[in-house]
N, C-alpha and C. Protein backbone atom coordinates (compact mmCIF):
# COMPACT_ATOMS: atom_id res chain seq x y z
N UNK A 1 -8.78 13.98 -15.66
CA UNK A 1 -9.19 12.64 -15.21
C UNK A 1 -10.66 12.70 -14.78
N UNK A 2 -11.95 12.20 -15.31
CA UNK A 2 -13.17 11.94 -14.72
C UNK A 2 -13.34 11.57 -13.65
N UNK A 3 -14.22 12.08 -12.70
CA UNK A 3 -14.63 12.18 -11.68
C UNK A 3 -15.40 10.47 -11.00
N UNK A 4 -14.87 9.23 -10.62
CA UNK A 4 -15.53 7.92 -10.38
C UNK A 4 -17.07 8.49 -9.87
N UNK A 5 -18.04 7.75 -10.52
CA UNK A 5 -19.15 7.42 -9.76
C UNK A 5 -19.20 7.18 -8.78
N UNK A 6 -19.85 8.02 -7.88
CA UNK A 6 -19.74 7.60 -6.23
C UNK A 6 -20.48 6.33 -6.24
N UNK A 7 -21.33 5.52 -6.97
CA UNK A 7 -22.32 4.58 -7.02
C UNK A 7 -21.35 3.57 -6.71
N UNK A 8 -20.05 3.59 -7.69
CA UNK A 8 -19.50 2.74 -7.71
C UNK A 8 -18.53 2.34 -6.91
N UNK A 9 -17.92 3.85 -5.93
CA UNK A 9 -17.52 3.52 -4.45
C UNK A 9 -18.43 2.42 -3.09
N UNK A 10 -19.85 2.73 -3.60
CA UNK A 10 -20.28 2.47 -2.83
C UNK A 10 -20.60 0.78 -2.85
N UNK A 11 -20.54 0.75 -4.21
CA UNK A 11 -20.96 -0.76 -4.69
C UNK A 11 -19.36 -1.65 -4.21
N UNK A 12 -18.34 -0.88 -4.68
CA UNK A 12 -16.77 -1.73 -4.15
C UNK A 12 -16.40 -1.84 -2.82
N UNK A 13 -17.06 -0.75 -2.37
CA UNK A 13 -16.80 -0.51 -0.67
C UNK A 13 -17.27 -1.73 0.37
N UNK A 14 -18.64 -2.02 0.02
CA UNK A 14 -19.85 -3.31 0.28
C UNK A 14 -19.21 -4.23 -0.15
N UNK A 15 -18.80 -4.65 -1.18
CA UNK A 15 -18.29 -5.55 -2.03
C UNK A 15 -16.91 -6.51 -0.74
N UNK A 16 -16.07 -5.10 -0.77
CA UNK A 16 -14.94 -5.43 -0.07
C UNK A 16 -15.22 -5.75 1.74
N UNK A 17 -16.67 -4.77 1.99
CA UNK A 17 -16.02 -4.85 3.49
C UNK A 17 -17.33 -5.48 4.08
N UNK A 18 -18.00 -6.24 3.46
CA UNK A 18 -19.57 -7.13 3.53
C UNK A 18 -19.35 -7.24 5.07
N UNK A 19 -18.24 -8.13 5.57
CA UNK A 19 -18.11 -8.72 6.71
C UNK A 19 -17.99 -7.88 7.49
N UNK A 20 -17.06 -7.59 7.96
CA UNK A 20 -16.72 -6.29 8.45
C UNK A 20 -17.54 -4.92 8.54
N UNK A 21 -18.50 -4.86 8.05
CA UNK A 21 -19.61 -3.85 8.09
C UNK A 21 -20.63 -4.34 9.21
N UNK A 22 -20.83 -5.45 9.13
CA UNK A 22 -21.75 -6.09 10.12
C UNK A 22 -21.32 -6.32 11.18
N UNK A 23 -20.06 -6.70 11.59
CA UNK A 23 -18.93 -7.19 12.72
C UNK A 23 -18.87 -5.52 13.20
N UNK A 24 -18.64 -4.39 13.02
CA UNK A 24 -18.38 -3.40 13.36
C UNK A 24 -19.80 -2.22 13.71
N UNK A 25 -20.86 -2.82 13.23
CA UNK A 25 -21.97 -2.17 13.72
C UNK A 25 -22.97 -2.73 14.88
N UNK A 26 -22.58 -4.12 14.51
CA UNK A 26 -23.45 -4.86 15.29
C UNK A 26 -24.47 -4.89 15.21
N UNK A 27 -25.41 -5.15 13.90
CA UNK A 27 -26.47 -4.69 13.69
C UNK A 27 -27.83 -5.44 14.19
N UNK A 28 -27.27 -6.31 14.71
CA UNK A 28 -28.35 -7.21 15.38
C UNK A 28 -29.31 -6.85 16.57
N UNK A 29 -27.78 -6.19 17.17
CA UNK A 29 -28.31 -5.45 18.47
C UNK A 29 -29.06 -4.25 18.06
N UNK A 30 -28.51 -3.14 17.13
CA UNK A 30 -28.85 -1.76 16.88
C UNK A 30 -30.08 -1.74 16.23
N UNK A 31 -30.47 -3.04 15.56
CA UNK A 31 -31.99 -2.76 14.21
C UNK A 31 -33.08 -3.62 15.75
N UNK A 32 -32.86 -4.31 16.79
CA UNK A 32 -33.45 -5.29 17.05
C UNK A 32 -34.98 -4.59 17.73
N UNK A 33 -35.10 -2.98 18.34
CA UNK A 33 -36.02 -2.56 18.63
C UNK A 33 -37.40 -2.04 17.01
N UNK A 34 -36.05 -1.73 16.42
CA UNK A 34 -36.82 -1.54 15.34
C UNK A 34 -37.59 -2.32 14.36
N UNK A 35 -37.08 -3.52 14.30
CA UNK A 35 -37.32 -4.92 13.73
C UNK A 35 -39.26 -4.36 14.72
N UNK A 36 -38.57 -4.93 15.47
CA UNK A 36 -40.05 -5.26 16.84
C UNK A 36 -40.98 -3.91 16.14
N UNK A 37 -40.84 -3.06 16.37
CA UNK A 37 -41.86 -2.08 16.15
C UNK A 37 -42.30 -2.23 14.91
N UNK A 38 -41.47 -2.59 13.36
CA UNK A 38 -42.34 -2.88 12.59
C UNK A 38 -43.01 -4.13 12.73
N UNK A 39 -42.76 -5.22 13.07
CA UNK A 39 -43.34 -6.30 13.51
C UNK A 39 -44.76 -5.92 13.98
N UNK A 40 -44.72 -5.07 15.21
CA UNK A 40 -45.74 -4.64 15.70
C UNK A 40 -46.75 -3.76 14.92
N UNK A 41 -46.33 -3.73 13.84
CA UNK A 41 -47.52 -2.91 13.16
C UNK A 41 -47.75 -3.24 11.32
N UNK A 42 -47.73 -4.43 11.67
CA UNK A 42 -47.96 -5.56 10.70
C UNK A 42 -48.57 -6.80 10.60
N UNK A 43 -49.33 -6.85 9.83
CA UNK A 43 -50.27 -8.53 10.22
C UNK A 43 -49.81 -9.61 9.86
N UNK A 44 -49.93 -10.56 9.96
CA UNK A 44 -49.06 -11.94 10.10
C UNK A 44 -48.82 -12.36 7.60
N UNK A 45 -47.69 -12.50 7.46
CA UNK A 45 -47.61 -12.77 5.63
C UNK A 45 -47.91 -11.59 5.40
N UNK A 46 -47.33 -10.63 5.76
CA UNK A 46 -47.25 -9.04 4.69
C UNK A 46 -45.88 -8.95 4.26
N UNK A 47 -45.90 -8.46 2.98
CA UNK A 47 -45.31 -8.25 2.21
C UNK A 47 -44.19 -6.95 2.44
N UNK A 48 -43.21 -7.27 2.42
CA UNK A 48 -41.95 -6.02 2.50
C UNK A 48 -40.67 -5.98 1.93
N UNK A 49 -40.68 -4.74 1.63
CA UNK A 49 -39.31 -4.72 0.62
C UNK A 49 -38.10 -4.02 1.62
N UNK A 50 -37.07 -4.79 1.84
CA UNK A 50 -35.89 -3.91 2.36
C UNK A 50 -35.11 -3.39 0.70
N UNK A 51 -34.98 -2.15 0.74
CA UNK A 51 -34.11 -1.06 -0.14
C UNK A 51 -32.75 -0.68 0.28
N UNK A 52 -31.70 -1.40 -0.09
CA UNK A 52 -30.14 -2.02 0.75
C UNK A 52 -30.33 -3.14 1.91
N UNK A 53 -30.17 -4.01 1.60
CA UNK A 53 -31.01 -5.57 2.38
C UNK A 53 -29.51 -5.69 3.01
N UNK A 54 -28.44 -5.07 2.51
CA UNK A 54 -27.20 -5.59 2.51
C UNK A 54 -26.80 -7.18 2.58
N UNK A 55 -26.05 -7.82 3.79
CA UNK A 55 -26.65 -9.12 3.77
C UNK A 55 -27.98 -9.83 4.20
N UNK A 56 -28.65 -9.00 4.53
CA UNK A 56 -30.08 -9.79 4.41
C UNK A 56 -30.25 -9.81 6.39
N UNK A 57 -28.85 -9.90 7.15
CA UNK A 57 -29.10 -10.06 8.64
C UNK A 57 -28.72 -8.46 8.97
N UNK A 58 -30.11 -8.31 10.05
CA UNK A 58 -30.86 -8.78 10.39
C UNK A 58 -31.92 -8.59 9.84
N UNK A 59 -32.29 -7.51 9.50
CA UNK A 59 -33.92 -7.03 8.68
C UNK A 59 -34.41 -8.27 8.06
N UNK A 60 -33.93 -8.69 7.16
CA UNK A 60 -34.78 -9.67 6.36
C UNK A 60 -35.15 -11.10 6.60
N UNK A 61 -33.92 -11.15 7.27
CA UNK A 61 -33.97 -12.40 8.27
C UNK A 61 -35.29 -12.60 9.14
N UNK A 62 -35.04 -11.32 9.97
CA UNK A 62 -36.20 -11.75 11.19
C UNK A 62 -37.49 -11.48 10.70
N UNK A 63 -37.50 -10.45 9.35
CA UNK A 63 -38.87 -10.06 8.96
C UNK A 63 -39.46 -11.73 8.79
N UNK A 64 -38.65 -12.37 8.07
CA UNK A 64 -38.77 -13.82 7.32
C UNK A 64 -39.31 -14.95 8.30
N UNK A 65 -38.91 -14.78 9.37
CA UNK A 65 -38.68 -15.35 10.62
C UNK A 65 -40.26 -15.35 11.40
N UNK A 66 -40.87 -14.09 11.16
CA UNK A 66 -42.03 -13.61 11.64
C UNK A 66 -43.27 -13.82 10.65
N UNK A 67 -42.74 -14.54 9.57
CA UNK A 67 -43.47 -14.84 8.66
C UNK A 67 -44.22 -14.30 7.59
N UNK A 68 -43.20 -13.01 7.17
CA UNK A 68 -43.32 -12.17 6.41
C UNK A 68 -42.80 -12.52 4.94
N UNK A 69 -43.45 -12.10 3.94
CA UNK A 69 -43.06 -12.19 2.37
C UNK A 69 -42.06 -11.20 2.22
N UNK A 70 -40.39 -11.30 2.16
CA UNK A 70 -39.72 -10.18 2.00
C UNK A 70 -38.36 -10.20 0.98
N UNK A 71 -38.57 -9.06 -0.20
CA UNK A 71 -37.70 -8.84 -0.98
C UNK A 71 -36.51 -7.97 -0.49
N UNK A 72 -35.54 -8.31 -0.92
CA UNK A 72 -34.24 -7.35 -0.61
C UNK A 72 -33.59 -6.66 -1.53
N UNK A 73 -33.45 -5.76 -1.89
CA UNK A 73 -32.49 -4.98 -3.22
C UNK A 73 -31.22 -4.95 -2.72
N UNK A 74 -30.07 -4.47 -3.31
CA UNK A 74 -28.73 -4.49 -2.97
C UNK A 74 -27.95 -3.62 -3.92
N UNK A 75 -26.85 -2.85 -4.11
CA UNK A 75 -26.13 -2.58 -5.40
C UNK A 75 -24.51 -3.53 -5.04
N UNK A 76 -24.79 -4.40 -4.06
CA UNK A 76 -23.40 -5.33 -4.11
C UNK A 76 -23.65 -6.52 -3.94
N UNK A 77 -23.11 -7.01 -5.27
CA UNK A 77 -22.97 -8.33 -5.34
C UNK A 77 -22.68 -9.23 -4.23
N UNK A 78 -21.77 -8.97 -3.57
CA UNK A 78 -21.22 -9.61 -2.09
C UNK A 78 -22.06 -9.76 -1.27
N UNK A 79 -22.40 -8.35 -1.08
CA UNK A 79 -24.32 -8.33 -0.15
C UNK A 79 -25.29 -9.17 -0.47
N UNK A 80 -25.26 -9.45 -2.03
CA UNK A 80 -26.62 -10.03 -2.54
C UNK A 80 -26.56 -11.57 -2.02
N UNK A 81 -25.13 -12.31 -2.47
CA UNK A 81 -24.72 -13.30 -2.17
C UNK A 81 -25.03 -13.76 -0.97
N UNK A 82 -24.24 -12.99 -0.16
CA UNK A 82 -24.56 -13.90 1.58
C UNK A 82 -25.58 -13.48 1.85
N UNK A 83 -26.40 -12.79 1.66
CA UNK A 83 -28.23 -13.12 1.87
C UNK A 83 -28.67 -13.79 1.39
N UNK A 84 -28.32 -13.94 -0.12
CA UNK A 84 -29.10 -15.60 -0.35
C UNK A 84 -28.73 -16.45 0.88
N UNK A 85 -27.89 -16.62 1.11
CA UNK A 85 -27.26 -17.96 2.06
C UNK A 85 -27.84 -17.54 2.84
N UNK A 86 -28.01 -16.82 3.61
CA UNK A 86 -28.13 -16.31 5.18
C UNK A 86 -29.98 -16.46 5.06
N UNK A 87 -30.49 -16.09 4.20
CA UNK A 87 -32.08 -16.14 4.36
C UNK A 87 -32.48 -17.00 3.02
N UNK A 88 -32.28 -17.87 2.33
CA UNK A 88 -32.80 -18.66 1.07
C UNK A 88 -34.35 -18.42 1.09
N UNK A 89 -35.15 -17.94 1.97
CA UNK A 89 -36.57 -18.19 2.21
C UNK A 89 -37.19 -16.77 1.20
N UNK A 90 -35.90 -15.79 1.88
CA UNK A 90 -36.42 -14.66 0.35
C UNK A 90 -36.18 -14.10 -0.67
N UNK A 91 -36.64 -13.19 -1.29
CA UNK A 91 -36.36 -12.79 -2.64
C UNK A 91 -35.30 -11.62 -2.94
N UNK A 92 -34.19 -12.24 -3.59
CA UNK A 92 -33.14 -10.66 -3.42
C UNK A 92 -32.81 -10.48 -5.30
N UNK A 93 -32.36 -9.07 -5.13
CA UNK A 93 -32.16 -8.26 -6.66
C UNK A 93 -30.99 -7.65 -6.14
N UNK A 94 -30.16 -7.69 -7.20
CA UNK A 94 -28.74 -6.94 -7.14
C UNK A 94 -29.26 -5.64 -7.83
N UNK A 95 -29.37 -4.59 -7.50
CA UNK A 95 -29.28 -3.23 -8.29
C UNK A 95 -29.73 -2.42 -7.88
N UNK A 96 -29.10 -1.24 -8.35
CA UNK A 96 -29.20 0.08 -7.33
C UNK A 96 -30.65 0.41 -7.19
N UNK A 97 -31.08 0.98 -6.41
CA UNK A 97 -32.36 1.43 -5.29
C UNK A 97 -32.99 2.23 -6.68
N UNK A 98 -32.07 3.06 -7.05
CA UNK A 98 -33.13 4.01 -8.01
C UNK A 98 -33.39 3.47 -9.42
N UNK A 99 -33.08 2.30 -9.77
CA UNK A 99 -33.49 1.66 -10.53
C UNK A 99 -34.43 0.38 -11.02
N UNK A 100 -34.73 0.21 -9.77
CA UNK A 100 -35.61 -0.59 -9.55
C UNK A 100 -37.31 -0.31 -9.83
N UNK A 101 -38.30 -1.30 -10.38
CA UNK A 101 -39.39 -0.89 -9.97
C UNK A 101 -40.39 -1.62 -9.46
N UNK A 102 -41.63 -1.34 -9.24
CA UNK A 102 -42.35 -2.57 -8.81
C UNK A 102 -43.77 -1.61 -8.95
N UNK A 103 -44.61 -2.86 -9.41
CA UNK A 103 -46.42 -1.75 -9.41
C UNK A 103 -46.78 -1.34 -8.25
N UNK A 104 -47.98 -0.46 -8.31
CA UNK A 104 -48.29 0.22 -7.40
C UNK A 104 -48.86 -0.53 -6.12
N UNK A 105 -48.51 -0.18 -4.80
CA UNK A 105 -49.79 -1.07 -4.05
C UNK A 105 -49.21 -2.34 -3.61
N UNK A 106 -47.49 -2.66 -3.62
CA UNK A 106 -46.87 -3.84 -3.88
C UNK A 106 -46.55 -4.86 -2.49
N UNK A 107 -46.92 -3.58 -1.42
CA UNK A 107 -45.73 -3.62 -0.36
C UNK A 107 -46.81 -3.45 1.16
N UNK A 108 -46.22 -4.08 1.79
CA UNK A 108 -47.40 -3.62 3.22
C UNK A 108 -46.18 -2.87 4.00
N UNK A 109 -44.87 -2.63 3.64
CA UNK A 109 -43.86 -1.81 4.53
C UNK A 109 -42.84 -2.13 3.55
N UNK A 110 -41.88 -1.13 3.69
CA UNK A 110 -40.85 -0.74 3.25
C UNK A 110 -39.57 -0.19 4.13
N UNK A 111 -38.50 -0.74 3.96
CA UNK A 111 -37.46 -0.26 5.27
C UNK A 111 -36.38 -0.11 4.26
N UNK A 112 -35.79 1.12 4.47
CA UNK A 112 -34.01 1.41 4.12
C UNK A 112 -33.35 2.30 4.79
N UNK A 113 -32.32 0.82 5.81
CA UNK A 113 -31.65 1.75 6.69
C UNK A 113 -30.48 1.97 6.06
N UNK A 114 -29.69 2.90 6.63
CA UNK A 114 -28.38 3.25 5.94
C UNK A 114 -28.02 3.11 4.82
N UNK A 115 -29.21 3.05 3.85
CA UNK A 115 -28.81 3.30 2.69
C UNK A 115 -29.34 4.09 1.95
N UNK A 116 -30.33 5.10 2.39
CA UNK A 116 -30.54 6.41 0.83
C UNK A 116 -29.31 7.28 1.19
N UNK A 117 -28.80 7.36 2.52
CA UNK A 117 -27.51 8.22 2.50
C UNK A 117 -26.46 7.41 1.79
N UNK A 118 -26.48 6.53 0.93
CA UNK A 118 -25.63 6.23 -0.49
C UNK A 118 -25.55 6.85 -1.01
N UNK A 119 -26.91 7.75 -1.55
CA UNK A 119 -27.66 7.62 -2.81
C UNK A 119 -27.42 9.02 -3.19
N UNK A 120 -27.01 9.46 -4.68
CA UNK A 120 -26.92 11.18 -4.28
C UNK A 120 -27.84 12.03 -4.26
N UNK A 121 -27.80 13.35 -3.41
CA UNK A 121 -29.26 13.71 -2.74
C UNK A 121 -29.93 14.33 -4.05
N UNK A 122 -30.00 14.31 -5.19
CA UNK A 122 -30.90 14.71 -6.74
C UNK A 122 -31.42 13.33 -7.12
N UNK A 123 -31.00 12.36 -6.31
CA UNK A 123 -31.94 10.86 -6.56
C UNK A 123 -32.80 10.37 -5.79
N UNK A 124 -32.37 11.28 -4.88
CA UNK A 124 -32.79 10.65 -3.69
C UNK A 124 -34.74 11.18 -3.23
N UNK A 125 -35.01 12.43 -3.63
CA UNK A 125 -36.59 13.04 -3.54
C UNK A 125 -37.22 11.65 -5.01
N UNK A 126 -36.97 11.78 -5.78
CA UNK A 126 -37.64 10.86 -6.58
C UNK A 126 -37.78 9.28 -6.50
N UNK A 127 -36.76 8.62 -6.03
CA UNK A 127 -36.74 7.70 -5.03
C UNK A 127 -38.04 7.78 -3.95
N UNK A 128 -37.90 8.66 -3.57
CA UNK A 128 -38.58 8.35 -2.30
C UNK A 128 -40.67 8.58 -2.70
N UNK A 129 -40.50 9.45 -3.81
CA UNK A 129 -41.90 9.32 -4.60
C UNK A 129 -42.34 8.12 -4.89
N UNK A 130 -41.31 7.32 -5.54
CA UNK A 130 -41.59 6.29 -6.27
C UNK A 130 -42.10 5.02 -4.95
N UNK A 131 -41.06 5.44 -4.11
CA UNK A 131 -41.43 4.48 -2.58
C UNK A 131 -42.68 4.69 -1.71
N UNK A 132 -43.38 6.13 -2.37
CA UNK A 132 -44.23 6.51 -1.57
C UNK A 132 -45.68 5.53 -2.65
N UNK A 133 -45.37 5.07 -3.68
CA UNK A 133 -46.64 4.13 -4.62
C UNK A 133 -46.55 3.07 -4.50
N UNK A 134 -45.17 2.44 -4.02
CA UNK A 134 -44.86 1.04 -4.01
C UNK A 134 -45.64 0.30 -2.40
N UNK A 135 -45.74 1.48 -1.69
CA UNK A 135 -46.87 0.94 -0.67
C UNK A 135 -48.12 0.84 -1.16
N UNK A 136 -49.11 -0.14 -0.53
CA UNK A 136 -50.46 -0.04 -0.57
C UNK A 136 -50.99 0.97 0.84
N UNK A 137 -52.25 1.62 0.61
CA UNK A 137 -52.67 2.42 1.77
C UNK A 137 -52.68 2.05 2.82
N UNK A 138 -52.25 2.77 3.80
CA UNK A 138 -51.67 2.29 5.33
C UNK A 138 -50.42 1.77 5.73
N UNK A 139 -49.76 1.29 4.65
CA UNK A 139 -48.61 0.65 4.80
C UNK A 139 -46.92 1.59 5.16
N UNK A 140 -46.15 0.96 5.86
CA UNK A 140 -45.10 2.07 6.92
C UNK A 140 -44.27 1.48 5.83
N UNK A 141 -43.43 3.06 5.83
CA UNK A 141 -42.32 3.28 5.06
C UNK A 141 -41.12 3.35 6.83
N UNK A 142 -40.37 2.71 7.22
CA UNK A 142 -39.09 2.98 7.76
C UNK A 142 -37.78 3.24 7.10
N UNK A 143 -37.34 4.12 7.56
CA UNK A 143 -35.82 4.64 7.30
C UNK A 143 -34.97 4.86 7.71
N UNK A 144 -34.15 5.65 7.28
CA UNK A 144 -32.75 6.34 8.56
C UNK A 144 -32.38 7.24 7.29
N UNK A 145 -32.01 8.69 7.42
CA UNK A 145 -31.52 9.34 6.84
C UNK A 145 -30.36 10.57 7.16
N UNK A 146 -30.03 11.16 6.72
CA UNK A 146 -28.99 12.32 7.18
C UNK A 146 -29.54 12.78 8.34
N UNK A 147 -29.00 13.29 9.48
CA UNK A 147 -29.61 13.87 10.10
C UNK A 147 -29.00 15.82 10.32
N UNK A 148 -27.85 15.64 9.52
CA UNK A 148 -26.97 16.84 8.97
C UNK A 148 -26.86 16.73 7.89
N UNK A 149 -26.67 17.84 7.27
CA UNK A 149 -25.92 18.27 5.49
C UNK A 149 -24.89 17.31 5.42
N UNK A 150 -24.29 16.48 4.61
CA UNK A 150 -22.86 16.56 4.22
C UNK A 150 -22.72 15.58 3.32
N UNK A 151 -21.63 15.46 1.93
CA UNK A 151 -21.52 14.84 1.19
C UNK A 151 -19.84 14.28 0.84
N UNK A 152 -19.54 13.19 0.94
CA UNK A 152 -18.07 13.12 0.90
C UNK A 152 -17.60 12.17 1.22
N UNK A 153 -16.20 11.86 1.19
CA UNK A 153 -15.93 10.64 1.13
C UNK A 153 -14.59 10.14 2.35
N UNK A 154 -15.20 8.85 2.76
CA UNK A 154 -13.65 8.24 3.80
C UNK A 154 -13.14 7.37 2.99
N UNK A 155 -11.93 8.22 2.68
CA UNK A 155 -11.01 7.29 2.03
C UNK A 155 -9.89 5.95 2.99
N UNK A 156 -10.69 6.07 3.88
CA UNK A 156 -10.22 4.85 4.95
C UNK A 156 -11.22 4.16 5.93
N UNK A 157 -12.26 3.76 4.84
CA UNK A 157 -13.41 3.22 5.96
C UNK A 157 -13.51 2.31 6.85
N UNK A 158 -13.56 2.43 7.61
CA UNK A 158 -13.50 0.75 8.57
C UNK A 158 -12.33 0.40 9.17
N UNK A 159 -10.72 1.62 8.95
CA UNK A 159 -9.63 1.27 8.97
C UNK A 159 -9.24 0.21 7.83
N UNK A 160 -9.42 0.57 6.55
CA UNK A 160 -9.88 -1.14 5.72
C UNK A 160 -8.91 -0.50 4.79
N UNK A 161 -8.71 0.84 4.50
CA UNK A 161 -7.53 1.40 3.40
C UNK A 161 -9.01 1.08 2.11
N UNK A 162 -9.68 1.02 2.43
CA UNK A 162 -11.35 1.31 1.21
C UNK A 162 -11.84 2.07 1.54
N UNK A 163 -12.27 2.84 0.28
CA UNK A 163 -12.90 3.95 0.16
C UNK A 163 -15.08 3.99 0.26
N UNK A 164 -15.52 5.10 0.86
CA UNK A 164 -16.44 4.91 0.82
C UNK A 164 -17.52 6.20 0.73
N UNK A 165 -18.44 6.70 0.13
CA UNK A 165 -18.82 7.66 0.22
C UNK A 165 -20.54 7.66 0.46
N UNK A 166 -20.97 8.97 0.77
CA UNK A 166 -22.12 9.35 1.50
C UNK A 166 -22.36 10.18 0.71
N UNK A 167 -24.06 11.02 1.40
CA UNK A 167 -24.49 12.03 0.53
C UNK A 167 -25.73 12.07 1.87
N UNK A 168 -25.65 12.82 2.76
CA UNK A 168 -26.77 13.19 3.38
C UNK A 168 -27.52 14.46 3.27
N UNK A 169 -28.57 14.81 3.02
CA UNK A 169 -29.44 16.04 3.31
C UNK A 169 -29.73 15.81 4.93
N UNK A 170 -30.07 17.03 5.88
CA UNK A 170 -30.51 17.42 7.20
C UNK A 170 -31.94 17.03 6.82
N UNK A 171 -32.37 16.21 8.20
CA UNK A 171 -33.41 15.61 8.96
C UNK A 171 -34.83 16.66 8.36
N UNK A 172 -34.45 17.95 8.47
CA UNK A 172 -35.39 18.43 7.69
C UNK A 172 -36.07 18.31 6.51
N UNK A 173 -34.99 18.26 6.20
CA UNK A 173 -35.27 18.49 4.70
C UNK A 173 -35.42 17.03 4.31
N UNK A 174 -34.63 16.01 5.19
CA UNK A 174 -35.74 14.46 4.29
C UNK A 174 -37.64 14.55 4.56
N UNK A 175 -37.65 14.84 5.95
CA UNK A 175 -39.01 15.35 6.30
C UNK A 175 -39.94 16.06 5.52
N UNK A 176 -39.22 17.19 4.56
CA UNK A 176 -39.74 17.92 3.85
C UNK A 176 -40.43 16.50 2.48
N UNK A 177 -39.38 16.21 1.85
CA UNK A 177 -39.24 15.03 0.82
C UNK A 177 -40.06 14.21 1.22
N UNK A 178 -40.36 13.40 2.27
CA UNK A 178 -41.11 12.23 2.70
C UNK A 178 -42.11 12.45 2.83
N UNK A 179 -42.44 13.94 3.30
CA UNK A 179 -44.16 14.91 3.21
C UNK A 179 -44.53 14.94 1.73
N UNK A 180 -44.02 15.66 1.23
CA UNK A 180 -44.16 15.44 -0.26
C UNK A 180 -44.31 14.24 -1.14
N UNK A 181 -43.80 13.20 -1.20
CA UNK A 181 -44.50 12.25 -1.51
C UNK A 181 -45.16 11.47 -1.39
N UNK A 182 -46.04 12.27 -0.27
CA UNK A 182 -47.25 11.45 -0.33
C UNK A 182 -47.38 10.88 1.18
N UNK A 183 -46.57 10.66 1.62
CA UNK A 183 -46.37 9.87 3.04
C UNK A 183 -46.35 10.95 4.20
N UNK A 184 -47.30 10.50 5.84
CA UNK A 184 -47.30 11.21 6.87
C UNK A 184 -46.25 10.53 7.92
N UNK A 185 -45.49 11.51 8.39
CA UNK A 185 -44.91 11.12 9.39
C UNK A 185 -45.05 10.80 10.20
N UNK A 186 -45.37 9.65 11.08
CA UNK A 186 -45.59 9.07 12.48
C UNK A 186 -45.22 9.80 13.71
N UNK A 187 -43.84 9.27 13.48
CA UNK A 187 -42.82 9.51 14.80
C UNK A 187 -41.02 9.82 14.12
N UNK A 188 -40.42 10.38 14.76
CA UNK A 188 -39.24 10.60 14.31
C UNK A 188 -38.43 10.58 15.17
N UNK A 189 -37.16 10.49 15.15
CA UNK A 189 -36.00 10.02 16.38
C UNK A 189 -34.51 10.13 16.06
N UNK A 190 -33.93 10.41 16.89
CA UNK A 190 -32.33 10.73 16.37
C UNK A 190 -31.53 9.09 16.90
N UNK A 191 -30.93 8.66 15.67
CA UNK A 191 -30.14 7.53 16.06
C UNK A 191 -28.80 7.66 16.11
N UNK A 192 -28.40 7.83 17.48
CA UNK A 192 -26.65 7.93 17.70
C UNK A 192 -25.62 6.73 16.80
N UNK A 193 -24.71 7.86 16.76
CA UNK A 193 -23.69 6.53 15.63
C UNK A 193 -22.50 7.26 16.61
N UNK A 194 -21.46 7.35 16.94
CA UNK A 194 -19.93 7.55 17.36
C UNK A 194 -20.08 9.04 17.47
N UNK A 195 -19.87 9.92 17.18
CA UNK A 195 -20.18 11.58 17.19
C UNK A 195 -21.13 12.00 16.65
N UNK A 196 -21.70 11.65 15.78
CA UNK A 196 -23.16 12.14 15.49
C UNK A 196 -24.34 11.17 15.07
N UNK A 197 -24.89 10.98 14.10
CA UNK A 197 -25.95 9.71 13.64
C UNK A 197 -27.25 10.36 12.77
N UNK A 198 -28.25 10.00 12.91
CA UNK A 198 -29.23 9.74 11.58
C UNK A 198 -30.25 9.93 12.27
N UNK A 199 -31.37 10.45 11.01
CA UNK A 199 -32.91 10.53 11.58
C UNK A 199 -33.26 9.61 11.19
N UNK A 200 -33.99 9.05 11.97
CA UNK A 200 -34.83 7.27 11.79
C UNK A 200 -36.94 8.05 11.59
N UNK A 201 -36.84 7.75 10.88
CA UNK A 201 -38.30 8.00 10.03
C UNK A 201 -39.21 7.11 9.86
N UNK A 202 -40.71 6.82 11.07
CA UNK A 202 -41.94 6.39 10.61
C UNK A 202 -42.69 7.04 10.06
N UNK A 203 -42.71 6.60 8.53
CA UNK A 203 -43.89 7.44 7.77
C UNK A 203 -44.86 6.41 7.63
N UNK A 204 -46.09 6.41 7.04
CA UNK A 204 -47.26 5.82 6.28
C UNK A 204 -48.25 6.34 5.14
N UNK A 205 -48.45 5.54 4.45
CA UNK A 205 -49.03 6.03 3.65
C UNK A 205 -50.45 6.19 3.73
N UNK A 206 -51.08 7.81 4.22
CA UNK A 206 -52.70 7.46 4.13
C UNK A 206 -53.63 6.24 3.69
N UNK A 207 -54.58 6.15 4.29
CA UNK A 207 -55.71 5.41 3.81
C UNK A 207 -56.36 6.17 2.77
């Protein structure tokens, strides 16, 4: 029996538990310092791409809100949907992160939280090259990434009886990746989740 695309766990998982992903993280509260800090280091109509926009609240919302030009990617339809609704003001694409492209120089910031740990970690260094051109110089890349090794799957996410899977590399080693393409690290920080959590990553791209 072939092995499912984890892509496609991840795309049915979103699909199924859109609501319930947001209701259970609370993400309003958890992104709302971070929102502010990129805010704070952005000039009024800059341009930004969220990379997993999911539904669009909060990131894209408030970016929108602050009067920012902002695209959203998604690989779930469901996601894509209620961000249209939820933000009509911006621009969203259904399709996976590593397939996407855009010219060089496109972006005054870039944010993807909880989602390159979708992505599997042999997509994930080239991804993040490609994210390191899609800025123009000076412009902040934000993230969240593994902050431990581990790759695998809850076959009961959310208590939902849906399946869902991950793929993290250790905090290092995204560090390593995010040096390498091109981008300097700011500041770095451990974000608690229930027993463990994620490295949250300000990079930029030289002048």
């Amino acid at each position: 029996m072939p092995i499912e695309n984890p892509k496609d766990l991840v795309r049915r998982g979103y699909d199924a538990l859109s609501l319930r992903y947001d209701e259970t993280y609370e993400s309003d509260t958890k992104y709302r310092s971070w929102i502010a800090g990129l805010n704070a280091r952005l000039g009024k109509g800059s341009r930004v791409l969220d990379l997993g926009c999911g539904s669009g609240a909060p990131v894209v919302r408030d970016l929108v809100a602050a009067g920012h030009h902002v695209t959203g990617v998604d690989i779930s339809e469901v996601q894509i949907r209620r961000a249209q609704k939820l933000v009509p003001q911006a621009d969203f694409i259904r399709a996976d992160a590593t397939s996407v492209d855009f010219p060089g120089g496109s972006f005054d910031a870039i944010v993807s939280l909880y989602a390159l740990i979708h992505i599997p970690q042999d997509e994930q260094r080239a991804l993040l090259e490609r994210i390191a051109t899609w800025l123009r110089p000076g412009g902040w890349f934000l993230c969240s990434t593994g902050q431990y090794e581990w790759t695998g799957v809850d076959e009961n996410w959310l208590d939902s009886g849906v399946a869902m899977w991950w793929s993290h590399a250790d905090a290092d080693t995204n560090r390593v990746w995010i040096t390498r393409a091109g981008l300097t690290v700011e500041q770095e920080e451990f974000a608690p989740e229930g027993n463990g959590g994620h490295a949250l990553f300000w990079a930029r791209r030289p002048l």
